[in-house]
PDB file of N, CA and C in Angstrom:
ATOM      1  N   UNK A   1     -23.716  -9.324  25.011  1.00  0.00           N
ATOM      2  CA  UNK A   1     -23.120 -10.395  24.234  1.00  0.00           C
ATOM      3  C   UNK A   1     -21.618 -10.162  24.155  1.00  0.00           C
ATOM      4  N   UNK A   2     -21.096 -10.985  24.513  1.00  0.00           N
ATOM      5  CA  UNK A   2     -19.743 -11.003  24.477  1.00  0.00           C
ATOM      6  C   UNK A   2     -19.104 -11.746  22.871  1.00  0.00           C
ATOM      7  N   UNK A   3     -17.957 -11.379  22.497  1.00  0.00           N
ATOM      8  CA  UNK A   3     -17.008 -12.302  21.501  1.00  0.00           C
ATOM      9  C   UNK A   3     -15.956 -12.475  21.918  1.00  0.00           C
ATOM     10  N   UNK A   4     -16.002 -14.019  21.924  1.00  0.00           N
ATOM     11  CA  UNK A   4     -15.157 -14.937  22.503  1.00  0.00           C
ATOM     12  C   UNK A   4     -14.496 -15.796  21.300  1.00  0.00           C
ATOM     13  N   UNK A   5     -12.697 -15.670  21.189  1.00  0.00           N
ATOM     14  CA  UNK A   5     -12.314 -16.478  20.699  1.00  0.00           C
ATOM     15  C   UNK A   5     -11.556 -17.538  21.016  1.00  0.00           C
ATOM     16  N   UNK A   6     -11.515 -18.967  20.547  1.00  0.00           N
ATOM     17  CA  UNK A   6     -11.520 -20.409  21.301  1.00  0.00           C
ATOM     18  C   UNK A   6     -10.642 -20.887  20.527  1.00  0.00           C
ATOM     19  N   UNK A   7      -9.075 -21.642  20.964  1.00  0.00           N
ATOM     20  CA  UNK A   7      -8.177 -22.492  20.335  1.00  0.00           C
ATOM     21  C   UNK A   7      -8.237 -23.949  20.861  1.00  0.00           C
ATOM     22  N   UNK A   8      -8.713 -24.681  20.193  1.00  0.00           N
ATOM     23  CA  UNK A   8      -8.740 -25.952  20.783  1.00  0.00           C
ATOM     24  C   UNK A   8      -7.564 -26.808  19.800  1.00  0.00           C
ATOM     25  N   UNK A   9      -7.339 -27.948  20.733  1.00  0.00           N
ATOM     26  CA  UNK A   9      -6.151 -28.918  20.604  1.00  0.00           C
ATOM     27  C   UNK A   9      -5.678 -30.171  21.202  1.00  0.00           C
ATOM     28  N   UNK A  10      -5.582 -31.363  19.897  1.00  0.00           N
ATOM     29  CA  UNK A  10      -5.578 -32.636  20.780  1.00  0.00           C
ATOM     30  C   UNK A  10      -4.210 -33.138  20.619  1.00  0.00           C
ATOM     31  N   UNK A  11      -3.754 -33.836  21.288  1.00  0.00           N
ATOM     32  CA  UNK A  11      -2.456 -34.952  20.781  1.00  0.00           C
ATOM     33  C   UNK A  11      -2.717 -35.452  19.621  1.00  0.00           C
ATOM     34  N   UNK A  12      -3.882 -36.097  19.167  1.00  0.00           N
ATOM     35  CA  UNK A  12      -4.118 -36.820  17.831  1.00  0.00           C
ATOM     36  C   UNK A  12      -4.460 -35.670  16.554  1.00  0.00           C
ATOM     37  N   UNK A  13      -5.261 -34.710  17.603  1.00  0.00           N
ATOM     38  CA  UNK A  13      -6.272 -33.838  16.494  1.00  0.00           C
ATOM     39  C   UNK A  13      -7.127 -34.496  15.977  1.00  0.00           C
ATOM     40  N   UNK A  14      -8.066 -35.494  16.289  1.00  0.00           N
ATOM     41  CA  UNK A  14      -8.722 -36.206  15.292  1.00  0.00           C
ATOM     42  C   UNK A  14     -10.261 -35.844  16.429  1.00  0.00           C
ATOM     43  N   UNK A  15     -10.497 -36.402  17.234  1.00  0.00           N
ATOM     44  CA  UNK A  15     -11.887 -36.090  17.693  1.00  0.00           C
ATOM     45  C   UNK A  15     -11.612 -34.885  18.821  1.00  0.00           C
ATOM     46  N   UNK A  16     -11.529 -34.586  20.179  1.00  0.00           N
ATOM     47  CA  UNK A  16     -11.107 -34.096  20.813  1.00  0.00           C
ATOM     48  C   UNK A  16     -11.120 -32.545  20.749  1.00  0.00           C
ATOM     49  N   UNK A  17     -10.150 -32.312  19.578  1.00  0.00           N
ATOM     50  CA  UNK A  17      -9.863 -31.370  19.165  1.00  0.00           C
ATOM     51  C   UNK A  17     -11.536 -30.248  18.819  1.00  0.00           C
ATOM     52  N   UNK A  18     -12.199 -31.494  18.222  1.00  0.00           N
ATOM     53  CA  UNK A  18     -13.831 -31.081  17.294  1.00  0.00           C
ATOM     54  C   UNK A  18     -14.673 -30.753  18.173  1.00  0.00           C
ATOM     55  N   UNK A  19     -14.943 -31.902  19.232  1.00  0.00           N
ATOM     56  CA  UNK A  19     -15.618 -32.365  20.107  1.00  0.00           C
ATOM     57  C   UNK A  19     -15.505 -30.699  21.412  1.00  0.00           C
ATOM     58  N   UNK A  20     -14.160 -30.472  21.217  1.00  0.00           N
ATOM     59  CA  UNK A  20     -14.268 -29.018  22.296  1.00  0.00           C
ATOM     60  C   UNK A  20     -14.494 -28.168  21.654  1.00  0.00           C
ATOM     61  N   UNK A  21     -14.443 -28.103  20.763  1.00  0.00           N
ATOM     62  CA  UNK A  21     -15.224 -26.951  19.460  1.00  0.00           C
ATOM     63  C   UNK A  21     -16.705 -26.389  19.752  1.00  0.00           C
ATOM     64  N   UNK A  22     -17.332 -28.044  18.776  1.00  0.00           N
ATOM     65  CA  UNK A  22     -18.516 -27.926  19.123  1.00  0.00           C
ATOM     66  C   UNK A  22     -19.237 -27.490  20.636  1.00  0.00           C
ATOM     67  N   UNK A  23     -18.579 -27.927  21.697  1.00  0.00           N
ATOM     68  CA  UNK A  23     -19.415 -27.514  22.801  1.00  0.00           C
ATOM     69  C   UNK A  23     -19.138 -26.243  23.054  1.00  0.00           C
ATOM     70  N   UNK A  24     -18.343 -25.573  23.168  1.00  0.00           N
ATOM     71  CA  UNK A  24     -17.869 -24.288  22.928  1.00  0.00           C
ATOM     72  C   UNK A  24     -18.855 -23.390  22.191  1.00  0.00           C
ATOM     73  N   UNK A  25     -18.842 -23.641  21.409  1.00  0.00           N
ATOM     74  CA  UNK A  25     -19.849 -22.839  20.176  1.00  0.00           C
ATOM     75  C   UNK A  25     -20.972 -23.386  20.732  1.00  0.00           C
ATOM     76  N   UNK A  26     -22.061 -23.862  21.139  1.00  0.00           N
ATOM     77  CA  UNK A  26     -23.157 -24.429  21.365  1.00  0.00           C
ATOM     78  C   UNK A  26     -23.619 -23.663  22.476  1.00  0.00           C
ATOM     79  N   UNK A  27     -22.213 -24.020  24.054  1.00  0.00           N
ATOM     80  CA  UNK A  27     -22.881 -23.149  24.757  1.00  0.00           C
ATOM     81  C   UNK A  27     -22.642 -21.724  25.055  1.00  0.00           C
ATOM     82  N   UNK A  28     -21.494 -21.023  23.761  1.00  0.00           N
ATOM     83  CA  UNK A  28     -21.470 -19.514  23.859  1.00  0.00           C
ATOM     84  C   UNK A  28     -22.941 -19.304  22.799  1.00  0.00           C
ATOM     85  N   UNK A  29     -23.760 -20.108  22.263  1.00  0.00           N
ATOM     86  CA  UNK A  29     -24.565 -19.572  21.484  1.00  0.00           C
ATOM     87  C   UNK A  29     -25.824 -19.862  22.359  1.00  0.00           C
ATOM     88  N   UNK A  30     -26.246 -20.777  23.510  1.00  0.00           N
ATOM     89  CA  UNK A  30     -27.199 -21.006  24.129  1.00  0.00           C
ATOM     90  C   UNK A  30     -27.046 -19.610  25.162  1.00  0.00           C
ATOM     91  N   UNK A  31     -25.854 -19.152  25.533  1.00  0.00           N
ATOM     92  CA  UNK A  31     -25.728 -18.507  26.254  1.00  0.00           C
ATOM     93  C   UNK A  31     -25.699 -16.517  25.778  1.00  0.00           C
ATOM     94  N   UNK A  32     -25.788 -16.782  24.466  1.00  0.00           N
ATOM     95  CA  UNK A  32     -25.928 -15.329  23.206  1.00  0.00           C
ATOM     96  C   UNK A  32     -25.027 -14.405  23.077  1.00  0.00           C
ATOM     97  N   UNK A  33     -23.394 -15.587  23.230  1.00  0.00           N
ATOM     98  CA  UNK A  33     -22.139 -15.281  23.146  1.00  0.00           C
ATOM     99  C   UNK A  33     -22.119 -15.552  21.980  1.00  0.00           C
ATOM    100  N   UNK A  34     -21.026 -14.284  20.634  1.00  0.00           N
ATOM    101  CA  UNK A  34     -20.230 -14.541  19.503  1.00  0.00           C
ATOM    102  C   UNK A  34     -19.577 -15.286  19.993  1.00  0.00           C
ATOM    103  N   UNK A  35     -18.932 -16.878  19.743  1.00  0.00           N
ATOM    104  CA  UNK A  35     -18.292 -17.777  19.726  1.00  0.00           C
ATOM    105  C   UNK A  35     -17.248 -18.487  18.215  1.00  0.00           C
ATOM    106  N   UNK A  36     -16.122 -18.296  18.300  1.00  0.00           N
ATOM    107  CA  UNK A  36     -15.366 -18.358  17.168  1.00  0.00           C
ATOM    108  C   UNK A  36     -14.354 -19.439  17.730  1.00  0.00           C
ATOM    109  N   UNK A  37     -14.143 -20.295  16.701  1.00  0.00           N
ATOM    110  CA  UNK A  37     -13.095 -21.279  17.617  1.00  0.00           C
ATOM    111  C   UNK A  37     -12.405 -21.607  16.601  1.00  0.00           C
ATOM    112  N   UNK A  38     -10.905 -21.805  16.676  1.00  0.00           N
ATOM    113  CA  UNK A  38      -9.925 -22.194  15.746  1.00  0.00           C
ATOM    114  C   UNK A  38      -9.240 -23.689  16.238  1.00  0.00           C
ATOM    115  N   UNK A  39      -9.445 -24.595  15.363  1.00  0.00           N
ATOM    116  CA  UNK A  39      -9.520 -25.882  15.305  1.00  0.00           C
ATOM    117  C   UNK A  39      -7.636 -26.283  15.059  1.00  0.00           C
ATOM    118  N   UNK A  40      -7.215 -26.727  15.710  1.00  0.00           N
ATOM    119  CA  UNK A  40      -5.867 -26.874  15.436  1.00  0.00           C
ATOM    120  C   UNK A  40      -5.764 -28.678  15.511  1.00  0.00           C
ATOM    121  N   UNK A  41      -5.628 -29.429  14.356  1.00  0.00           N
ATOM    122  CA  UNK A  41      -6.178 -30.932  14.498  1.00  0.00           C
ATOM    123  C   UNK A  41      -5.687 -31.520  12.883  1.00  0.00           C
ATOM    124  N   UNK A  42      -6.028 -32.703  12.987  1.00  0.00           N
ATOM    125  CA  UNK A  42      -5.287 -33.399  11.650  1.00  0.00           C
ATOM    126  C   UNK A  42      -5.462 -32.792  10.750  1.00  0.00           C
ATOM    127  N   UNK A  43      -6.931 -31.773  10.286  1.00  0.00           N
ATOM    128  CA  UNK A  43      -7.117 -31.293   9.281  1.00  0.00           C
ATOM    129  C   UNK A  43      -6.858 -30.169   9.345  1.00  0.00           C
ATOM    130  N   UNK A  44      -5.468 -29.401   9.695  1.00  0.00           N
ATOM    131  CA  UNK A  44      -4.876 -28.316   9.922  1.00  0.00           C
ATOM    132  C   UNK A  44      -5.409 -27.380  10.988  1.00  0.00           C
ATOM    133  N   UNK A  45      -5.348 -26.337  10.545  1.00  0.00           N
ATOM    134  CA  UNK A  45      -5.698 -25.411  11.429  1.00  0.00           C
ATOM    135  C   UNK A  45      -6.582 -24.586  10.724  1.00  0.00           C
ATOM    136  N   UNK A  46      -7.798 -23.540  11.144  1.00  0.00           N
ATOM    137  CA  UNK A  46      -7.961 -22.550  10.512  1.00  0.00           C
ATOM    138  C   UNK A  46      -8.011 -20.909  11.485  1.00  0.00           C
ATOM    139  N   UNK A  47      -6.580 -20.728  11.530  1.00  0.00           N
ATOM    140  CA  UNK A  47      -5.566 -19.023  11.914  1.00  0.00           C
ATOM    141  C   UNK A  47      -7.286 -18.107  11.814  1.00  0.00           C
ATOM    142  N   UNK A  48      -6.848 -17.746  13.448  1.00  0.00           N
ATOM    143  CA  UNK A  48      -8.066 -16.395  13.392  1.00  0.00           C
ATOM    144  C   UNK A  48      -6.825 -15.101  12.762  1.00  0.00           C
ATOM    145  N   UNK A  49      -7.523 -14.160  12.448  1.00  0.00           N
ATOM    146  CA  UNK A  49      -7.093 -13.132  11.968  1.00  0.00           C
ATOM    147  C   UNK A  49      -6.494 -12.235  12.866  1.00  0.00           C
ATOM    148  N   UNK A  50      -5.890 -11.203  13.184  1.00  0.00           N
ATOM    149  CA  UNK A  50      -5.388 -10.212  14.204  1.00  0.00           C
ATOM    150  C   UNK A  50      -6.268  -9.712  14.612  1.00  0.00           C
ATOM    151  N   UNK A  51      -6.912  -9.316  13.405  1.00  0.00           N
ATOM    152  CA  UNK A  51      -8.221  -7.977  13.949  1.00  0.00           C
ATOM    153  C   UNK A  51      -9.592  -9.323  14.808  1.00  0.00           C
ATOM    154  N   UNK A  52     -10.081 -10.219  14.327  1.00  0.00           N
ATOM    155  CA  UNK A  52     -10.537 -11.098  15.232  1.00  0.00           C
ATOM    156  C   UNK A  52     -10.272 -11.277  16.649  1.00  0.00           C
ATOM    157  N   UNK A  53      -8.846 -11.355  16.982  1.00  0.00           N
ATOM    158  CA  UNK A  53      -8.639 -11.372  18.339  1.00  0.00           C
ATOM    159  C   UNK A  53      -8.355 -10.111  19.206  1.00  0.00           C
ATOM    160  N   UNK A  54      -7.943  -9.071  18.374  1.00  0.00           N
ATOM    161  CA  UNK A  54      -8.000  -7.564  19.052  1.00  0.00           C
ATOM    162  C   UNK A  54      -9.469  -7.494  19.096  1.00  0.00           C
ATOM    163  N   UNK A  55     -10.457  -8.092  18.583  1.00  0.00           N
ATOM    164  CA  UNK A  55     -11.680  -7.223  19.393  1.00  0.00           C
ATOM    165  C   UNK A  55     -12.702  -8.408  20.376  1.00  0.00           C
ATOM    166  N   UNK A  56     -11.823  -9.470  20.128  1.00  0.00           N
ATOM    167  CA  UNK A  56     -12.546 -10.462  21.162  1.00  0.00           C
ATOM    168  C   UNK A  56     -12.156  -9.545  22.617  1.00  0.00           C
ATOM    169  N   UNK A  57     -13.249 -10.139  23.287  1.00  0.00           N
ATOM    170  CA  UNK A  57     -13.520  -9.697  24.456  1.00  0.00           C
ATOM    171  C   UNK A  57     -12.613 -11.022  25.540  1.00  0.00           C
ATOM    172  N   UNK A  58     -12.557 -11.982  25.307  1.00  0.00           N
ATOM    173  CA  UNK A  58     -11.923 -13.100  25.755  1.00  0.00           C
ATOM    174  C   UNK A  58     -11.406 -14.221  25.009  1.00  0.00           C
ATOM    175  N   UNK A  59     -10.125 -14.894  25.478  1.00  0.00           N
ATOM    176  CA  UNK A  59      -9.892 -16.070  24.756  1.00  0.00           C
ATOM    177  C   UNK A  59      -9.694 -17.146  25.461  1.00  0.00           C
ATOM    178  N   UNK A  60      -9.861 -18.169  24.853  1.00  0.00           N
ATOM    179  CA  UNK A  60     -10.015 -19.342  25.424  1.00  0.00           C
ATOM    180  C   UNK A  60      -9.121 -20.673  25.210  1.00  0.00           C
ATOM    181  N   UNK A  61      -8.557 -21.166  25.744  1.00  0.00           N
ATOM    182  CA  UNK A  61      -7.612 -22.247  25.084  1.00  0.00           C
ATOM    183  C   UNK A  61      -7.796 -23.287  25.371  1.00  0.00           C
ATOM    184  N   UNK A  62      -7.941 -24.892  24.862  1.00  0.00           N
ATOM    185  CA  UNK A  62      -8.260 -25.862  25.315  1.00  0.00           C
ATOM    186  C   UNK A  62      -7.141 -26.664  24.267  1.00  0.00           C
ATOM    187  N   UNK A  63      -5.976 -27.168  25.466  1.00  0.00           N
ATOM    188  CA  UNK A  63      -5.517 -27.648  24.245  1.00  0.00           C
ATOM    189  C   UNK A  63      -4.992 -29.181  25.600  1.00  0.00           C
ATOM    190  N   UNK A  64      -4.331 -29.922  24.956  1.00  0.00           N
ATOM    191  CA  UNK A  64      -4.129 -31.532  25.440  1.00  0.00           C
ATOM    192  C   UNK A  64      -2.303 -31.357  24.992  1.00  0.00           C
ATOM    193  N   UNK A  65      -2.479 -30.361  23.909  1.00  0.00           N
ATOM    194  CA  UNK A  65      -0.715 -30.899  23.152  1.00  0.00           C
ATOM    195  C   UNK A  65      -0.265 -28.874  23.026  1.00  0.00           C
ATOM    196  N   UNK A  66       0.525 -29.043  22.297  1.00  0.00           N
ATOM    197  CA  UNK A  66       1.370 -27.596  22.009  1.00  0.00           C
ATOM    198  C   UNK A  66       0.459 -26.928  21.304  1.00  0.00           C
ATOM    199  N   UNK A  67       0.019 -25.880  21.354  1.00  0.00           N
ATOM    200  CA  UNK A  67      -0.906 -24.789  20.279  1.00  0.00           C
ATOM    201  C   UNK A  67       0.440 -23.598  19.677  1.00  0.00           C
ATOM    202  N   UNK A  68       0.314 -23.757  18.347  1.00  0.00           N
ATOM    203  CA  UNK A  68       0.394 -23.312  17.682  1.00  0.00           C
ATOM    204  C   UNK A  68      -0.400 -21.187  17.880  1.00  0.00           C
ATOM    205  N   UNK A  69       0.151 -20.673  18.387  1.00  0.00           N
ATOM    206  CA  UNK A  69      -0.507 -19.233  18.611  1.00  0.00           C
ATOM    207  C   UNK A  69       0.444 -18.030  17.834  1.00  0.00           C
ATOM    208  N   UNK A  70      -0.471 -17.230  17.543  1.00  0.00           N
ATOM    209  CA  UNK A  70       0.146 -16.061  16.911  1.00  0.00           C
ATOM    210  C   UNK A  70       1.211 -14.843  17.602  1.00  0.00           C
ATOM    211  N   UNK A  71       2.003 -14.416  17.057  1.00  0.00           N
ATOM    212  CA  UNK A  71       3.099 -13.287  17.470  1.00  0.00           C
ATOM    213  C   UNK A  71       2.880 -12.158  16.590  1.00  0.00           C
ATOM    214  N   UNK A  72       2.720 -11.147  17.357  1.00  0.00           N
ATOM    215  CA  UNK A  72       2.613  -9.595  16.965  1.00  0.00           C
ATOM    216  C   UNK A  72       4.170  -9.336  16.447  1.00  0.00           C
ATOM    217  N   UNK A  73       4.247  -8.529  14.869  1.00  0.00           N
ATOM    218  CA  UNK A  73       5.480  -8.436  14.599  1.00  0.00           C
ATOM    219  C   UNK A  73       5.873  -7.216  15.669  1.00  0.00           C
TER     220      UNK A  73
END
């Protein structure tokens, strides 16, 4: 089992954004992947943590517009 973390992102943020979420998570879970996805869309964002992405095994980006990503101080 792998953990995989996922930034998705639309121009609008309104469906798009959800819509690559959900499949994401569906088929890292059909497939018996940890699947974590951070939603960057009208209803903000919700920021994975540092330690979240230091132990993901992979990340994933799906974005349409600019993502918003984290910097190591």
């Amino acid at each position: 089992m792998a953990k995989i973390v996922c930034v998705t992102s639309c121009i609008t943020g309104i469906a798009h954004t959800y819509m690559a979420a959900e499949a994401l998570e569906q088929a890292g879970k059909k497939l018996g992947h940890d699947v974590k996805v951070e939603t960057q869309g009208s209803a903000g964002s919700n920021p994975f943590k540092q330690a979240e992405i230091d132990a993901a095994d992979a990340v994933i980006s799906v974005s349409y517009t600019h993502l918003t990503l984290p910097t190591k101080a």
